[in-house]
Protein backbone atom coordinates (compact mmCIF):
# COMPACT_ATOMS: atom_id res chain seq x y z
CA UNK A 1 69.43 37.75 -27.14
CA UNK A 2 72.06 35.38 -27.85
CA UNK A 3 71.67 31.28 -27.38
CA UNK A 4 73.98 29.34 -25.46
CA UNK A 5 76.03 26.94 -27.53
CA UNK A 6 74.31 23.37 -26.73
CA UNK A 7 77.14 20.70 -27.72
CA UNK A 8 74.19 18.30 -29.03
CA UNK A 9 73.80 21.52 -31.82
CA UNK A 10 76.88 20.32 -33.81
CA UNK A 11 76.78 19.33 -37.64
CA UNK A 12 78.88 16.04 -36.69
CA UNK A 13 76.40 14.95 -34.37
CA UNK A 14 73.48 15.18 -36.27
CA UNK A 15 75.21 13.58 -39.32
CA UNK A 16 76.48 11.04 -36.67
CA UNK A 17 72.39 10.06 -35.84
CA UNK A 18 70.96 10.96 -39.36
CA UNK A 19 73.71 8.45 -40.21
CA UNK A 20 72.85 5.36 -37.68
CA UNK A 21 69.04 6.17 -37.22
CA UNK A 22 68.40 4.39 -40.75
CA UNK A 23 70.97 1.61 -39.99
CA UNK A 24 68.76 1.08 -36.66
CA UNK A 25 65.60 0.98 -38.26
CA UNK A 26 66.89 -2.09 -40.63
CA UNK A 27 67.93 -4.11 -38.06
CA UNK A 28 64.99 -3.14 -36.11
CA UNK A 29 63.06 -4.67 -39.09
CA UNK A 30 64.84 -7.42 -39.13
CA UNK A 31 65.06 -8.49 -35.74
CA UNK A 32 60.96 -8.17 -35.27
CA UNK A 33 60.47 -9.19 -38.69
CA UNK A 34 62.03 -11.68 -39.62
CA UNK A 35 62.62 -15.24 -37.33
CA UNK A 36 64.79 -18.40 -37.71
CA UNK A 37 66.64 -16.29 -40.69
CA UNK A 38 70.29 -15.54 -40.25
CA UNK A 39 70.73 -11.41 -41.27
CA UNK A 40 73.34 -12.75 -44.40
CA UNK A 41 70.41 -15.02 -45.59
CA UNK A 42 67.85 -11.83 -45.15
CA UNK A 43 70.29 -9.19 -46.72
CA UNK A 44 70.60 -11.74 -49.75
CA UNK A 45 67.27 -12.66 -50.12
CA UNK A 46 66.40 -9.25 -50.10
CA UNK A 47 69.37 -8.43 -52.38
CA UNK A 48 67.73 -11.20 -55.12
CA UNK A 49 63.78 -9.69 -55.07
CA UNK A 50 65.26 -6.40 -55.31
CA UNK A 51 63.91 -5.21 -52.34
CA UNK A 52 67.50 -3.73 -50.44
CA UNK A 53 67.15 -0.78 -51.95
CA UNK A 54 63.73 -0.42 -51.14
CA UNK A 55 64.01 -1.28 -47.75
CA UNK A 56 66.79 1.21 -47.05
CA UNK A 57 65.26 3.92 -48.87
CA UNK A 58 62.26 3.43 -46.52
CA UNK A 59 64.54 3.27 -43.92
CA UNK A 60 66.17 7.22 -44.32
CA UNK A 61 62.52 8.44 -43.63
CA UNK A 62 63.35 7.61 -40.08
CA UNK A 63 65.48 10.98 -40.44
CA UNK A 64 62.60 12.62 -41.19
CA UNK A 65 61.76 12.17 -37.65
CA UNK A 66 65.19 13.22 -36.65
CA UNK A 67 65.42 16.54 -38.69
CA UNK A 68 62.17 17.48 -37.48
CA UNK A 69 63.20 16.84 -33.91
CA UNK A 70 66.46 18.83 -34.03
CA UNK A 71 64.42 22.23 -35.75
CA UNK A 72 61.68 21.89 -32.93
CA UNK A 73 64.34 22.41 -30.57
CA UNK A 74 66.19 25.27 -32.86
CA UNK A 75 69.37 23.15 -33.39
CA UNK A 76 69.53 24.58 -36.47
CA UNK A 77 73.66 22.83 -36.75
CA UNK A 78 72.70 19.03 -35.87
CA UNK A 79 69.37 19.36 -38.57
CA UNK A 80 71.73 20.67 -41.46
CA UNK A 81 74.07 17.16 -40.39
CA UNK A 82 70.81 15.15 -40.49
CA UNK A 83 70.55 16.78 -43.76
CA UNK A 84 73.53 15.99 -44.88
CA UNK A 85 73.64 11.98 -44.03
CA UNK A 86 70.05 11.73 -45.62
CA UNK A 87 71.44 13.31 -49.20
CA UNK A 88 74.64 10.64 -48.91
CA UNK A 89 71.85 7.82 -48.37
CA UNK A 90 69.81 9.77 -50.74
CA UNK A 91 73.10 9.40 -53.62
CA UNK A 92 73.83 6.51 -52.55
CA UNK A 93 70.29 4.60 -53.24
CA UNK A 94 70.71 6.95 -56.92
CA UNK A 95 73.63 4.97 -57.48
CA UNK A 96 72.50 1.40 -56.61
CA UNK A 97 69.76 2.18 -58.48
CA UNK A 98 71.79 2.89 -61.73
CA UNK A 99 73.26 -0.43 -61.71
């Protein structure tokens, strides 16, 4: 039997929220974490202990969440863009890493 086409089942969208899911969950961490800091003086300070990179990496396991999500409900299209945003973060961290 064939599946009707759901537009949410598109790679663009799930690269679009495997993309900003991360970005979410860092301002989320900063907005209930941190108080009477301005986000420039958190992203440096974070920036000198060497703890950006950290932070965001723990932030892409949010799309963990996502992926999982998207292949409960067989959208096989918007888990492969997930997929896709995650390995970007995934080279990008590599690189910031590397220097």
């Amino acid at each position: 039997m064939k599946r009707k086409h759901n537009p949410m089942d598109s790679a663009l969208t799930g690269f679009l929220i495997g993309f900003l899911v991360p970005v979410i969950v860092f301002f989320a961490v900063y907005i209930f974490g941190e108080k009477g800091i301005s986000f420039k003086n958190y992203v440096g300070n974070l920036w000198h202990l060497h703890a950006l990179v950290k932070l965001g990496s723990l932030c892409v396991f949010a799309n963990l969440l996502a992926f999982w999500g998207f292949i409960k409900l067989k959208y096989d299209q918007a888990a492969r863009g997930v997929l896709g945003a995650t390995i970007i973060y995934a080279l990008a961290i590599l690189i910031s890493k590397a220097f």
